[in-house]
N, C-alpha and C. Protein backbone atom coordinates (compact mmCIF):
# COMPACT_ATOMS: atom_id res chain seq x y z
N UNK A 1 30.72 28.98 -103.97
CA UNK A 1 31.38 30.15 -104.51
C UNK A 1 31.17 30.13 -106.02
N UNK A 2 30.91 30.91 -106.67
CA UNK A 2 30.48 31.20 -108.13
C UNK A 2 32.27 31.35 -108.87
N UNK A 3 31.85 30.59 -110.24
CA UNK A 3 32.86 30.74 -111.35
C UNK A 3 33.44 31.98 -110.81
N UNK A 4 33.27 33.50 -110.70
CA UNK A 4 33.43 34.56 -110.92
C UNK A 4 34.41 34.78 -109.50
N UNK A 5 34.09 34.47 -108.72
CA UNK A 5 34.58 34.49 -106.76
C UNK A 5 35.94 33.77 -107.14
N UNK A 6 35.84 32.26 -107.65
CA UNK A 6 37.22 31.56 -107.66
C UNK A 6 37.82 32.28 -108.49
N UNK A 7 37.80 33.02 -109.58
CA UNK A 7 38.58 33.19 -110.72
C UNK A 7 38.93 34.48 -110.10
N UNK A 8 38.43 35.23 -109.25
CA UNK A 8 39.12 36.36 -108.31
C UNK A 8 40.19 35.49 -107.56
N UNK A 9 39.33 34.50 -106.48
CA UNK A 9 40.12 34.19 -105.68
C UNK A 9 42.08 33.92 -105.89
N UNK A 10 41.40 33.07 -106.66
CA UNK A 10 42.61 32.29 -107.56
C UNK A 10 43.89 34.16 -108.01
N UNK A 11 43.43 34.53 -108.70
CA UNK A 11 43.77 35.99 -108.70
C UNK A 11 44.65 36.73 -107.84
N UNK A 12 44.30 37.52 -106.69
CA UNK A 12 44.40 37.08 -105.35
C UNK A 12 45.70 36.90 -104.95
N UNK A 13 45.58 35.16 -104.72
CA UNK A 13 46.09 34.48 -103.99
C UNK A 13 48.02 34.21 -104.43
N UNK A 14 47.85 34.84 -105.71
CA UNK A 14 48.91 34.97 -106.42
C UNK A 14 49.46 36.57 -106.99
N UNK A 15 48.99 36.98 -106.17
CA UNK A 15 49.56 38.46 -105.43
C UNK A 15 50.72 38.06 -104.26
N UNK A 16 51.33 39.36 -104.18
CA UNK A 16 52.46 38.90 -103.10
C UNK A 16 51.57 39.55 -101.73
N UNK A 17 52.01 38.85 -100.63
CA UNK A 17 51.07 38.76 -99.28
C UNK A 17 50.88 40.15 -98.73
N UNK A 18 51.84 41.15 -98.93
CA UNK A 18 51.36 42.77 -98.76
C UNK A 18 50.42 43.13 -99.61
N UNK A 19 50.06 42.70 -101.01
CA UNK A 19 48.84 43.16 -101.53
C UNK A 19 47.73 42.03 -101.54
N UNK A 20 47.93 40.96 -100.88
CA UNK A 20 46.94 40.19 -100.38
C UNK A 20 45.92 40.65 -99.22
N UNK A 21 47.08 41.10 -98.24
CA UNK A 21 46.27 41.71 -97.00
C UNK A 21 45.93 42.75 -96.74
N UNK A 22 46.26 43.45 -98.04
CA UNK A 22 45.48 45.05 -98.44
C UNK A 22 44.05 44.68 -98.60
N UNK A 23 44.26 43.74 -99.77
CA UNK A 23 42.63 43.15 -100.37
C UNK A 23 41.78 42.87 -99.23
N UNK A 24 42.07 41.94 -98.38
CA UNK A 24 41.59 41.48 -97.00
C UNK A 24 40.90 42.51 -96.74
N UNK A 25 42.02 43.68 -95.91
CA UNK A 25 41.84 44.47 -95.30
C UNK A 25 40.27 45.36 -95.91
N UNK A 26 40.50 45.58 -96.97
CA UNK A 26 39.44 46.14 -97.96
C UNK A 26 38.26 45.64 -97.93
N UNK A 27 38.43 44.08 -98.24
CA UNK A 27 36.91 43.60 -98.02
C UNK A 27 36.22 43.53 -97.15
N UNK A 28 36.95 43.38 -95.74
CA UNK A 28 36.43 43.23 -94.46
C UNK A 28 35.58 44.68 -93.83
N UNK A 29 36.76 45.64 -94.28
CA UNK A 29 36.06 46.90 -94.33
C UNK A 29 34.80 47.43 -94.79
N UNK A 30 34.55 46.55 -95.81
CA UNK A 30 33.37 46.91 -96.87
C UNK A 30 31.67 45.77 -95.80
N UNK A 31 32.57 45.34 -95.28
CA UNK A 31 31.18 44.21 -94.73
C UNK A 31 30.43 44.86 -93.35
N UNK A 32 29.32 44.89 -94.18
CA UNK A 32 28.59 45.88 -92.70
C UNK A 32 28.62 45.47 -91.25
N UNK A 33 28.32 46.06 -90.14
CA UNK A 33 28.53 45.87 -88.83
C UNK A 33 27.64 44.99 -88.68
N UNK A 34 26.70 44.49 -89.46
CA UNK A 34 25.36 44.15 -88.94
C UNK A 34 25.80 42.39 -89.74
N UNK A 35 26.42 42.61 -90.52
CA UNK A 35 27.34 41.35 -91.61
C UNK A 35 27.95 40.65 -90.54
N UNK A 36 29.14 41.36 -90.14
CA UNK A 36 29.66 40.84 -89.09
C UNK A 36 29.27 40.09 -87.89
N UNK A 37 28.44 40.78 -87.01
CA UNK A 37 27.30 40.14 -86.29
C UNK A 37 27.08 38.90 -86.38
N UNK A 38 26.07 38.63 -87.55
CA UNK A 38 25.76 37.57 -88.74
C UNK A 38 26.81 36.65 -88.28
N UNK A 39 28.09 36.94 -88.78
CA UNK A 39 29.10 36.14 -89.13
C UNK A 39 29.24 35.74 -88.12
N UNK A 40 29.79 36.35 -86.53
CA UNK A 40 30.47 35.70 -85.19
C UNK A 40 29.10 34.74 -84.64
N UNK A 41 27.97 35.55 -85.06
CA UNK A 41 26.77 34.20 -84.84
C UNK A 41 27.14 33.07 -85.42
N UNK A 42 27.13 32.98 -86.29
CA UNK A 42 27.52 31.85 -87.04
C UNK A 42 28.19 30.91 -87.05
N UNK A 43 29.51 31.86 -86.58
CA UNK A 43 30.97 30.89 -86.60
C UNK A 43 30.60 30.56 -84.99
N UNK A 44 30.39 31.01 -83.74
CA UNK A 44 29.61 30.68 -82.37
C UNK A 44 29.13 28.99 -83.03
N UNK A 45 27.46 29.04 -83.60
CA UNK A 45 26.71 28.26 -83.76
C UNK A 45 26.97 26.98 -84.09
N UNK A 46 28.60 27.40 -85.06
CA UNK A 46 29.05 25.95 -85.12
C UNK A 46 30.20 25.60 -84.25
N UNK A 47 30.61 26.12 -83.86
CA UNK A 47 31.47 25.97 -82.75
C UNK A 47 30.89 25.26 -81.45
N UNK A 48 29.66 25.48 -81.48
CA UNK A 48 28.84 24.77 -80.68
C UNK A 48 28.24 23.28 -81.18
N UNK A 49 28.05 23.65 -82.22
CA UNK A 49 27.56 21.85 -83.05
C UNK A 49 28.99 21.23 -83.00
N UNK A 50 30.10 21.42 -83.27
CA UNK A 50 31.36 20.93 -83.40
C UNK A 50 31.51 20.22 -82.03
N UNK A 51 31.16 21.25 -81.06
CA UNK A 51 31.75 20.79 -79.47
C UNK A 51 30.17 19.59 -79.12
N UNK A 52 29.50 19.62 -79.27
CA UNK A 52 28.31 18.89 -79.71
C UNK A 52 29.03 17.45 -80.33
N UNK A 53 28.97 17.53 -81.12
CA UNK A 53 29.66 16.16 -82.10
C UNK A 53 30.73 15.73 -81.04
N UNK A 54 31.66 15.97 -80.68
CA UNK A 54 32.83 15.55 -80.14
C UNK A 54 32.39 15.08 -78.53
N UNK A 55 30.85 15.61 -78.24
CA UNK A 55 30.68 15.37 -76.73
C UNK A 55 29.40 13.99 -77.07
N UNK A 56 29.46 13.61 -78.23
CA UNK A 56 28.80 12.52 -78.82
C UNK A 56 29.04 11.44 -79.45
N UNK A 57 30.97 11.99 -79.46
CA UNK A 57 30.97 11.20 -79.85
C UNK A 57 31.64 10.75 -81.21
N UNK A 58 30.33 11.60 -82.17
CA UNK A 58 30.41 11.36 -83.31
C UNK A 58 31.53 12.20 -84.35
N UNK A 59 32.33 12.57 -83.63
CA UNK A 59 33.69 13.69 -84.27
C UNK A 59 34.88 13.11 -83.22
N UNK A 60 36.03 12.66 -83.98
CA UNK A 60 37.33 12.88 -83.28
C UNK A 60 38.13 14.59 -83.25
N UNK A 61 38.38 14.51 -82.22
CA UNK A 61 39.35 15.93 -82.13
C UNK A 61 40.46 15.94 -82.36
N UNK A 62 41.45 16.43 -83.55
CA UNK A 62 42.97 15.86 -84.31
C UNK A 62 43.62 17.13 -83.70
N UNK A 63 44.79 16.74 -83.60
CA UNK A 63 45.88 17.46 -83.25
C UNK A 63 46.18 18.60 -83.87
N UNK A 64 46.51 19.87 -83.98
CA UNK A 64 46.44 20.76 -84.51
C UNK A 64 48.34 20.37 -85.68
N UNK A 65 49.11 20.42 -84.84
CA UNK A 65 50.39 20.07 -85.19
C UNK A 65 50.54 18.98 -86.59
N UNK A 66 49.53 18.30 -85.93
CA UNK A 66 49.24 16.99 -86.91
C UNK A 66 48.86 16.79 -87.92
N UNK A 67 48.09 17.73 -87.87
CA UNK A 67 47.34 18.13 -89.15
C UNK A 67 48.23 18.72 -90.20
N UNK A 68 48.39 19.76 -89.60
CA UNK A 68 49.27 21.20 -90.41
C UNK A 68 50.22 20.19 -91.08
N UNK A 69 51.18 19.44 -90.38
CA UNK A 69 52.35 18.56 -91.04
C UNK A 69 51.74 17.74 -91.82
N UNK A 70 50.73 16.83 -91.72
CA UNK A 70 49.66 15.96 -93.08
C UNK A 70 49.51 17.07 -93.92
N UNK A 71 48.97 18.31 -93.89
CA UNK A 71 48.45 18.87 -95.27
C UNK A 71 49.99 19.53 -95.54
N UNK A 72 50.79 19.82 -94.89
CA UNK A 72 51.90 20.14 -95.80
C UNK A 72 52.73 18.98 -96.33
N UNK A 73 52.56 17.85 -95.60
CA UNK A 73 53.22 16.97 -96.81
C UNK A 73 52.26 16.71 -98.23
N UNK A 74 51.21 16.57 -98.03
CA UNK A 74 50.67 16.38 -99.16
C UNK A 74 50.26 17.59 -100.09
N UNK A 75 50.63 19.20 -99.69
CA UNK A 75 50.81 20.08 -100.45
C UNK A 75 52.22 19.49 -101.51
N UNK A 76 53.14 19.44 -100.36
CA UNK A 76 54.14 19.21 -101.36
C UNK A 76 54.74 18.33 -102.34
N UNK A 77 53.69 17.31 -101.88
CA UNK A 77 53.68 15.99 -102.66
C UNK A 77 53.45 16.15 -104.12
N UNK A 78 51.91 17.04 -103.82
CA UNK A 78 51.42 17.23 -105.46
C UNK A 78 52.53 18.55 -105.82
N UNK A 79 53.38 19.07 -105.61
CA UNK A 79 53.99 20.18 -106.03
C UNK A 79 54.79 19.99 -107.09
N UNK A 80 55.52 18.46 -107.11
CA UNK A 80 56.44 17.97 -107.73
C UNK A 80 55.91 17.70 -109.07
């Protein structure tokens, strides 16, 4: 992502969540049909290398629950 993308992002993200998911809404709108496409290929392709790795082996599969509670403690860790 370029200097210019984060310094939006960042931007953004510190909007309140009704004009967050306007923005969303907006950009997604703006991405051609043919973009999209692209994209569910994509996100497919690795979804398939992922299930790949894990049928090899070489990837553990973590708990969804488990996770979420690890990254929110350590969101809030650094918060302090």
């Amino acid at each position: 992502m370029t200097a210019v993308a984060e310094k939006i992002l960042r931007g953004a993200l510190a909007l309140p969540g009704n004009e967050r998911r306007r923005i969303a809404e907006l950009l997604f709108d703006s991405i051609s049909e043919d973009s999209v496409d692209e994209l569910e290929s994509a996100w497919v392709a690795e979804a398939v290398r992922r299930a790949d790795e894990l049928e090899r082996g070489e990837a553990e599969a973590l708990d969804g629950e488990s996770v979420l509670n690890d990254l929110k403690a350590r969101f809030q860790s650094t918060d302090r």
